[in-house]
Protein backbone atom coordinates (compact mmCIF):
# COMPACT_ATOMS: atom_id res chain seq x y z
CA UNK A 1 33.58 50.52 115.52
CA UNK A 2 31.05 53.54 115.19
CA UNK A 3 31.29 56.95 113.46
CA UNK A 4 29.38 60.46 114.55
CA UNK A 5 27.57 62.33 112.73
CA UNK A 6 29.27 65.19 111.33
CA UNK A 7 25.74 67.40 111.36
CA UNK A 8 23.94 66.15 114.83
CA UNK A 9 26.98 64.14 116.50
CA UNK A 10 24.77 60.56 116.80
CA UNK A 11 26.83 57.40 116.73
CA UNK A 12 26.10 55.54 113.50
CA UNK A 13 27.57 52.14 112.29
CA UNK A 14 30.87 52.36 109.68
CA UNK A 15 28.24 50.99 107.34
CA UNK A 16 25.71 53.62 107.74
CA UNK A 17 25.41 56.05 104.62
CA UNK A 18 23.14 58.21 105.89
CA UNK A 19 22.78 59.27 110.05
CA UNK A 20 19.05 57.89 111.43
CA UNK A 21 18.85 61.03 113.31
CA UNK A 22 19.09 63.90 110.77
CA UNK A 23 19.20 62.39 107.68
CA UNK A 24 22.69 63.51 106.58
CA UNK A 25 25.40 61.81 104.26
CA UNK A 26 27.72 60.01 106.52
CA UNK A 27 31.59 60.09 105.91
CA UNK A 28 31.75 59.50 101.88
CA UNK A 29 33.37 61.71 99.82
CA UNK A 30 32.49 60.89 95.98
CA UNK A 31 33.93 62.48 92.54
CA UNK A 32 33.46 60.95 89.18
CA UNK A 33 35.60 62.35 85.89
CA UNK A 34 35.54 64.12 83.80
CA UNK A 35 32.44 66.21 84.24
CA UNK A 36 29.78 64.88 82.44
CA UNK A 37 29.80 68.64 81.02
CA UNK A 38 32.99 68.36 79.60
CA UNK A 39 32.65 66.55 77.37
CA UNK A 40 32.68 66.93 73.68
CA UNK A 41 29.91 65.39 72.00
CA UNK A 42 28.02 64.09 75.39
CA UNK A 43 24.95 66.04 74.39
CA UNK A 44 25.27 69.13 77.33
CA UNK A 45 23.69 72.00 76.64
CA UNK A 46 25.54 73.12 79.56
CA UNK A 47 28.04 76.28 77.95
CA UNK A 48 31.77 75.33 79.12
CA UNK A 49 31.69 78.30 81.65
CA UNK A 50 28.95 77.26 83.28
CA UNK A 51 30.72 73.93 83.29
CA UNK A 52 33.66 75.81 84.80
CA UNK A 53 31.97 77.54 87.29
CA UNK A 54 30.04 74.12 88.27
CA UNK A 55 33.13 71.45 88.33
CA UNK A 56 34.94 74.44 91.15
CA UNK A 57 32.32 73.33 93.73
CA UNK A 58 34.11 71.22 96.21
CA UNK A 59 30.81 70.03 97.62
CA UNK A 60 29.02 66.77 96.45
CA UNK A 61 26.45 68.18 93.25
CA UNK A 62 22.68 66.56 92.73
CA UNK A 63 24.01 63.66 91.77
CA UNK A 64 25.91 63.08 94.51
CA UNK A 65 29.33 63.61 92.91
CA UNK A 66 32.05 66.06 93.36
CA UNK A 67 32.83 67.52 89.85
CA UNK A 68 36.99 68.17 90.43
CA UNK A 69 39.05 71.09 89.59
CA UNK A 70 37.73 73.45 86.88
CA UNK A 71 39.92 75.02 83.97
CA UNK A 72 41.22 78.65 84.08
CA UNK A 73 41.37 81.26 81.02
CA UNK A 74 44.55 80.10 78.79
CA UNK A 75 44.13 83.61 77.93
CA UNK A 76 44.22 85.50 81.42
CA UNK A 77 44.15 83.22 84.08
CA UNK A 78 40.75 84.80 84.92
CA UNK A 79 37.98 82.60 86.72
CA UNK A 80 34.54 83.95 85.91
CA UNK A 81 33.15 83.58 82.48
CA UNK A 82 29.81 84.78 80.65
CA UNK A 83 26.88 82.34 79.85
CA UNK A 84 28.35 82.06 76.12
CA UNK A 85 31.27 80.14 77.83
CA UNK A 86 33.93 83.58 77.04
CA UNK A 87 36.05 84.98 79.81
CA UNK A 88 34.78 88.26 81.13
CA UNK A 89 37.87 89.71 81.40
CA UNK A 90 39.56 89.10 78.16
CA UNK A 91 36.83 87.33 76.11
CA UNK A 92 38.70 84.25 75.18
CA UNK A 93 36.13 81.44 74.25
CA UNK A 94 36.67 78.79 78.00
CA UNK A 95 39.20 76.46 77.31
CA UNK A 96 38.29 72.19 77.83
CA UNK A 97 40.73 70.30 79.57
CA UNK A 98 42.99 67.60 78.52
CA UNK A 99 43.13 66.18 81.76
CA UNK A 100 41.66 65.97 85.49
CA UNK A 101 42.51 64.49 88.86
CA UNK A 102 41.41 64.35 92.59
CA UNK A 103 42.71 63.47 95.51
CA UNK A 104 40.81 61.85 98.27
CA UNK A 105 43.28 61.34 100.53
CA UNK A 106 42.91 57.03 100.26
CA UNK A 107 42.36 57.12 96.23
CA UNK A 108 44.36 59.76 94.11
CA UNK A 109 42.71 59.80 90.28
CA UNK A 110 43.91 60.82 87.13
CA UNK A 111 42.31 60.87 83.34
CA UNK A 112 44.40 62.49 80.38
CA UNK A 113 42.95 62.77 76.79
CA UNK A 114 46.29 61.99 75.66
CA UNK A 115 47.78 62.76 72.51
CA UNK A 116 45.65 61.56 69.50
CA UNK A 117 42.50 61.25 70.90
CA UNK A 118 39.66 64.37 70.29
CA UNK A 119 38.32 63.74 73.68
CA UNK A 120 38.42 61.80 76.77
CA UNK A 121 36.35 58.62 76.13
CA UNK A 122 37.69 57.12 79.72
CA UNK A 123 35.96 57.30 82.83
CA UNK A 124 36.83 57.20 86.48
CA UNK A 125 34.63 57.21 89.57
CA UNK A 126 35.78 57.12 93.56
CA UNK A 127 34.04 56.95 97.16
CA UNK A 128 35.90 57.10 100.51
CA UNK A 129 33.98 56.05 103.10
CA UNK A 130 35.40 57.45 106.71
CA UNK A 131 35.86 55.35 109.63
CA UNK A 132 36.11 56.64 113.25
CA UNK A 133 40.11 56.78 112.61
CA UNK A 134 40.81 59.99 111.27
CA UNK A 135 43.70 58.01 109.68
CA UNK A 136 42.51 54.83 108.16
CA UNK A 137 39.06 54.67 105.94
CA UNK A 138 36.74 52.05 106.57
CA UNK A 139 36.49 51.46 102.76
CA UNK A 140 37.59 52.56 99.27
CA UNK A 141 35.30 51.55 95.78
CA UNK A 142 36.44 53.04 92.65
CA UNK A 143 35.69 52.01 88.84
CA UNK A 144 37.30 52.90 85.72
CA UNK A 145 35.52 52.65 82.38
CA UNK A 146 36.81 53.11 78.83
CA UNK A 147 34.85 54.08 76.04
CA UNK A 148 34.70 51.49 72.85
CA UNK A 149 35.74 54.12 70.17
CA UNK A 150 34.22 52.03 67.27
CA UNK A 151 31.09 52.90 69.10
CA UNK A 152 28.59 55.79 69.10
CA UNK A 153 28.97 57.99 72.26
CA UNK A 154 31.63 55.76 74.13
CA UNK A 155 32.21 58.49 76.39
CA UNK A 156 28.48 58.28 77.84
CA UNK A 157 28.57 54.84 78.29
CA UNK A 158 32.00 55.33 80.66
CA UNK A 159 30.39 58.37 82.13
CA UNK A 160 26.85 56.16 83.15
CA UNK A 161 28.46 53.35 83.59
CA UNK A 162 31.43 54.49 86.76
CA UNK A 163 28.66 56.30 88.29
CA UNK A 164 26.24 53.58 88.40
CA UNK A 165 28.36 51.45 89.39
CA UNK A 166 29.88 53.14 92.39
CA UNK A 167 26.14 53.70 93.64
CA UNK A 168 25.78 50.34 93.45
CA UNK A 169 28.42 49.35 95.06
CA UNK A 170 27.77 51.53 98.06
CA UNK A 171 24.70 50.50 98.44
CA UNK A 172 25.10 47.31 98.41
CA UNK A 173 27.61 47.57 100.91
CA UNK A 174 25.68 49.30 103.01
CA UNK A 175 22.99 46.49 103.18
CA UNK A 176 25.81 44.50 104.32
CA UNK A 177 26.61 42.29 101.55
CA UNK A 178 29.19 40.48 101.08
CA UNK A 179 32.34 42.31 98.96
CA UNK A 180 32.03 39.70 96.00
CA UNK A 181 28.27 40.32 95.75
CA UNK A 182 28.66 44.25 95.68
CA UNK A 183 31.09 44.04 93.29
CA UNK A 184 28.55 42.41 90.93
CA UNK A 185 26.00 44.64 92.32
CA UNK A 186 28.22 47.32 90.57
CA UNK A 187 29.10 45.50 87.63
CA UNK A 188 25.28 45.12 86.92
CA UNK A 189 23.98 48.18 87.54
CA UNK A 190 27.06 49.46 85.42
CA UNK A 191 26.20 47.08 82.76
CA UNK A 192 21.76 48.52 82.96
CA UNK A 193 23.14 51.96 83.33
CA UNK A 194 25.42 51.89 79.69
CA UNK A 195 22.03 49.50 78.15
CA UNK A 196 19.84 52.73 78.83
CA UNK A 197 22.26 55.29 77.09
CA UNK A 198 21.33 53.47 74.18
CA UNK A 199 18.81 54.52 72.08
CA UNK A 200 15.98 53.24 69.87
CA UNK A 201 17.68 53.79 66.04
CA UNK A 202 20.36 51.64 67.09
CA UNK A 203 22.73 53.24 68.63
CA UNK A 204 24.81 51.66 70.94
CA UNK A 205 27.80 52.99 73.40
CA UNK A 206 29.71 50.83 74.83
CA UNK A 207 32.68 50.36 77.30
CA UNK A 208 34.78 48.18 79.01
CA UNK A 209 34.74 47.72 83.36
CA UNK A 210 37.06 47.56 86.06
CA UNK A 211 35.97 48.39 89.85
CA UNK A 212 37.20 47.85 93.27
CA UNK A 213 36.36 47.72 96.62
CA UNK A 214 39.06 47.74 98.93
CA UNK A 215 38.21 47.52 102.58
CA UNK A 216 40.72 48.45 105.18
CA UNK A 217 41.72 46.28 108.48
CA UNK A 218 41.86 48.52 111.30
CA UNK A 219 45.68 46.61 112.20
CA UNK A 220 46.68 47.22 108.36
CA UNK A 221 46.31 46.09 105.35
CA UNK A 222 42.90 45.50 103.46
CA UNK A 223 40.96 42.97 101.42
CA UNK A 224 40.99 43.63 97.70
CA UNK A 225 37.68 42.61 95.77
CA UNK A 226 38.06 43.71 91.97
CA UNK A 227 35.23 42.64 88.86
CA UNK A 228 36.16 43.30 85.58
CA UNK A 229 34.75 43.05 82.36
CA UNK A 230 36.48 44.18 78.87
CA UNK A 231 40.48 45.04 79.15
CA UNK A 232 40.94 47.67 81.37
CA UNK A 233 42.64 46.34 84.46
CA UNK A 234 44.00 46.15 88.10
CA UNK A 235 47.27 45.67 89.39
CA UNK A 236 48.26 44.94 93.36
CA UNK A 237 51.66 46.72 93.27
CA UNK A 238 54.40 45.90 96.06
CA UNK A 239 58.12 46.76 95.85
CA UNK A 240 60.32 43.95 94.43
CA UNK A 241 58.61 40.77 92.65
CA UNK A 242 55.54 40.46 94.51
CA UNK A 243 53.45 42.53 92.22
CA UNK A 244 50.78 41.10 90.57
CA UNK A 245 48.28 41.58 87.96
CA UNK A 246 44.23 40.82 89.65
CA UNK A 247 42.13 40.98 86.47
CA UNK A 248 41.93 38.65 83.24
CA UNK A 249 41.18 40.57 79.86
CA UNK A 250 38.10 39.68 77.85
CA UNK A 251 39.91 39.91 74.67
CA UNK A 252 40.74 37.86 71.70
CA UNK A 253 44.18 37.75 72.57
CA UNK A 254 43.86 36.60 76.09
CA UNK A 255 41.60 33.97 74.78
CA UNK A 256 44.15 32.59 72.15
CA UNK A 257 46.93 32.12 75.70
CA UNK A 258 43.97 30.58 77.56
CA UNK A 259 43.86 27.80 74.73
CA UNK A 260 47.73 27.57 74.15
CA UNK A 261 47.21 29.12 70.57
CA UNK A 262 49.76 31.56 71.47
CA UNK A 263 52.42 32.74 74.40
CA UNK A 264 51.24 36.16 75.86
CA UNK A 265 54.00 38.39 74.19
CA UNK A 266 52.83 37.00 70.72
CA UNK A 267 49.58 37.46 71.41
CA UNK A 268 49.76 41.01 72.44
CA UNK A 269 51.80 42.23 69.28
CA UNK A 270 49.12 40.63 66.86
CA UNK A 271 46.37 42.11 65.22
CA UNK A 272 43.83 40.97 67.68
CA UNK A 273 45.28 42.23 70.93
CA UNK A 274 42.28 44.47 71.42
CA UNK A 275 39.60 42.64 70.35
CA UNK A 276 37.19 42.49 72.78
CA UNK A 277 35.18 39.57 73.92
CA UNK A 278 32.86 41.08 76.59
CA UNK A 279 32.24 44.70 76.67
CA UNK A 280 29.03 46.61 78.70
CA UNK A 281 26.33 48.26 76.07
CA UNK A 282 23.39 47.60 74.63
CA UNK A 283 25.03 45.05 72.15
CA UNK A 284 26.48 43.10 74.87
CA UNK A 285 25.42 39.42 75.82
CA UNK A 286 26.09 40.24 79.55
CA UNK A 287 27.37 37.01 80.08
CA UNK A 288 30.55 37.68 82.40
CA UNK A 289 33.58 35.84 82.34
CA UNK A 290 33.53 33.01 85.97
CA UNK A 291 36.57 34.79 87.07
CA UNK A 292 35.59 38.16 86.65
CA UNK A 293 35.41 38.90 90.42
CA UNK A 294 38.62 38.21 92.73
CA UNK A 295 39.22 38.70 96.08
CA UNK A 296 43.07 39.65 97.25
CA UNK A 297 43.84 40.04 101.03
CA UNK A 298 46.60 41.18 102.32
CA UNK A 299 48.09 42.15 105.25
CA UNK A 300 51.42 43.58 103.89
CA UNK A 301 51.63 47.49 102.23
CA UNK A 302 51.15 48.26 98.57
CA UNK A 303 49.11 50.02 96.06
CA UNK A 304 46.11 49.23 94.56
CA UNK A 305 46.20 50.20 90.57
CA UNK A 306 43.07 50.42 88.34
CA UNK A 307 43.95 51.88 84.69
CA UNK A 308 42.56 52.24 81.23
CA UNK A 309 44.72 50.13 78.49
CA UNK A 310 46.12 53.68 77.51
CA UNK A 311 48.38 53.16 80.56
CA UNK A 312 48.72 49.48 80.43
CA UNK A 313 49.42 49.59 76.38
CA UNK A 314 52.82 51.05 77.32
CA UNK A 315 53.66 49.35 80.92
CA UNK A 316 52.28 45.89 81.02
CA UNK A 317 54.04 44.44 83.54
CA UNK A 318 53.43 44.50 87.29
CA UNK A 319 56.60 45.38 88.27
CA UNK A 320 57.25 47.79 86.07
CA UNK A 321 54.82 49.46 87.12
CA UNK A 322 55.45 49.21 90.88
CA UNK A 323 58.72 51.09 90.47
CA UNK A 324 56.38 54.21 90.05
CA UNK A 325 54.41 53.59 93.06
CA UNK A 326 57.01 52.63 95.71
CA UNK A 327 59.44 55.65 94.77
CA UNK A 328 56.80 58.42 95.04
CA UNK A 329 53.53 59.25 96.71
CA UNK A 330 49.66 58.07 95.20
CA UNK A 331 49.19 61.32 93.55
CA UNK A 332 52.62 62.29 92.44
CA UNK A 333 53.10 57.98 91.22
CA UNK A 334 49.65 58.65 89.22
CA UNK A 335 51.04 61.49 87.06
CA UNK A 336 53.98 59.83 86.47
CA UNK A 337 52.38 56.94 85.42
CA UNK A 338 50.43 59.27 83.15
CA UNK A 339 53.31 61.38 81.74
CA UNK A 340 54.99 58.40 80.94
CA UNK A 341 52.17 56.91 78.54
CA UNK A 342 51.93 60.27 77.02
CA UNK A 343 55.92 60.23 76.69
CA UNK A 344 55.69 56.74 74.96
CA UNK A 345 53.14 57.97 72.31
CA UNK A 346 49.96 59.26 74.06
CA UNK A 347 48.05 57.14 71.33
CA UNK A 348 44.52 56.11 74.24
CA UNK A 349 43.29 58.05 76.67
CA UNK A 350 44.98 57.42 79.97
CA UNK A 351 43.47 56.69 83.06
CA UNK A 352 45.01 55.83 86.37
CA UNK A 353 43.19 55.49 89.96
CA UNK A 354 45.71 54.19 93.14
CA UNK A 355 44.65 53.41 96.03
CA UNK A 356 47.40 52.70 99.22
CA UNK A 357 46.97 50.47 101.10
CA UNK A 358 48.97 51.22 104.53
CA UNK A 359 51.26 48.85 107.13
CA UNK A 360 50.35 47.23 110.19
CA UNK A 361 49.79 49.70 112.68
CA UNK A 362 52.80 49.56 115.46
CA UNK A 363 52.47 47.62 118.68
CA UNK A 364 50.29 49.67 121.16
CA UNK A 365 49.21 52.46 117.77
CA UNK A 366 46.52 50.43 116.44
CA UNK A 367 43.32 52.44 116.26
């Protein structure tokens, strides 16, 4: 199956990322949250206007990622502020935002501050990557990263280490890998990325990894790859009792089930449920867990799930949480999934990234 060129019209593989003709970006649409600018304590000099003004570009920035919706004045609804970061029509100081989404049409994407928190220490990153059905992707890779708050700057480390790790990823799959070795292309370039935001008095961000790459089948359905490396996890969600959880926590708790020390419930109400075991930054032994990459394929429908624990902290269970996704659309299913950890105490930041995965294709339909 072959794609065009959006700039020049030459044929190029699914795999392509860039079009051997011209030289342009081939059918991936990227976004990465929040805004490296928004965020408190991240170092920017950039004012939060300027922020404003940057994250309402709907086109892919230097980096290569889209920066999502920007905030308006909570004073006047106005749009343009001064390089001080105040509103040019009232002069109210530019508000920061609690939360942001996306929509990609395959992956929908929402991170909330929640309720306690200063700031948003979680990180999300996606990439679509069109196939010649204007209907079905070829492939979807996201990550989601959540900052260690014990740690200096945990909200750099998320910020390098989704970013990084989505490159990766694509590039590896462009060079034709195989899905299990991109995923740990990710992983490591995740894991370099959060080493280097360290710095040489000590200090050490750090965060904890989930990615996936999910790669759709033309007839429906898709093959699931997912690494993982901390507690933040991801869920293959299906109406009825076929959900299922795809990652295994590197935590203290987990470890205590995995030696019959205690059942999981037990476990999770203890002191330790939290206590990580593997983690990416500079203090990390980068020694990843055997099963920390999984492949799922499946040829039925459902919903692909990767969230911070500030989701899973309040909805644990598979299929509880499918009962959001098969009652109401990605987007829609990820702010509900969000309102209802704020609703239950709001105590993490929340993060939530779904991707659907569709049906087979009817008899005679199939692209």
């Amino acid at each position: 199956m072959t794609a065009r060129c959006p700039q020049c019209g030459t044929f190029a593989a699914d795999t392509d990322r860039f079009c051997e003709a011209c030289g342009s970006k081939l059918g991936i649409r990227l976004i990465a949250l929040p805004p490296r600018e928004f965020r408190p304590g991240s170092g920017s000099t950039v004012p939060v206007a300027e922020a404003a003004r940057n994250a309402r570009a709907t086109t892919a920035g230097p980096d290569g990622f889209d920066a999502g919706p920007a905030p308006d004045c909570t004073g006047c609804g106005g749009t343009a502020f001064d390089p001080d970061g105040y509103c040019s029509t009232c002069g109210e100081l530019g508000p920061e935002r609690d939360r942001f989404e996306a929509d990609l049409g395959a992956t929908c994407l929402v991170t909330d501050r929640g309720l306690l928190h200063a700031r948003n220490e979680d990180a999300v990153a996606a990439a679509v990557v069109d196939s010649a059905s204007p209907d079905r992707p070829a492939t979807a890779v996201l990550a989601v990263c959540d900052g260690v708050s014990t740690s200096e700057d945990p909200q750099a480390a998320s910020g390098a280490a989704v970013r990084a790790g989505l490159d990766a990823t694509l590039a590896a799959l462009a060079a034709d890998r195989s899905a299990e070795d991109c995923a740990l292309a990710g992983l490591t370039a995740a894991a370099d990325a959060v080493k280097a935001v360290g710095s040489p008095d000590g200090k050490s961000p750090s965060c904890t990894y989930v990615s996936a790459i999910v790669q759709f089948r033309p007839e429906g359905g898709a093959s699931i790859t997912v690494a993982n490396v901390g507690d933040s996890r991801a869920y293959w969600l299906r109406p009825g009792d076929d959900s299922q959880r795809l990652t295994v926590d590197d935590t203290l708790a987990q470890a205590m089930v995995d030696n019959g020390l205690l059942d999981a419930a037990t476990a999770m109400d203890g002191p330790h449920a939290h206590v990580l075991t593997r983690w990416l930054g500079a203090d990390s032994e980068h020694q990843w867990s055997p099963t920390c990459v999984r492949t799922l394929h499946t040829h039925e429908p459902g919903v692909l799930l990767l969230c911070s624990d500030g989701l899973w902290n309040y909805l644990p269970e598979a299929a509880a949480l499918s009962r959001f996704t098969s009652a109401l659309p990605a987007l829609p299913a990820a702010r509900a999934l969000v309102e209802h950890a704020l609703g239950a105490g709001g105590k993490d930041n929340i993060t939530v990234a779904l991707v659907p995965v569709p049906s087979l294709a009817p008899s005679g339909d199939t692209p």
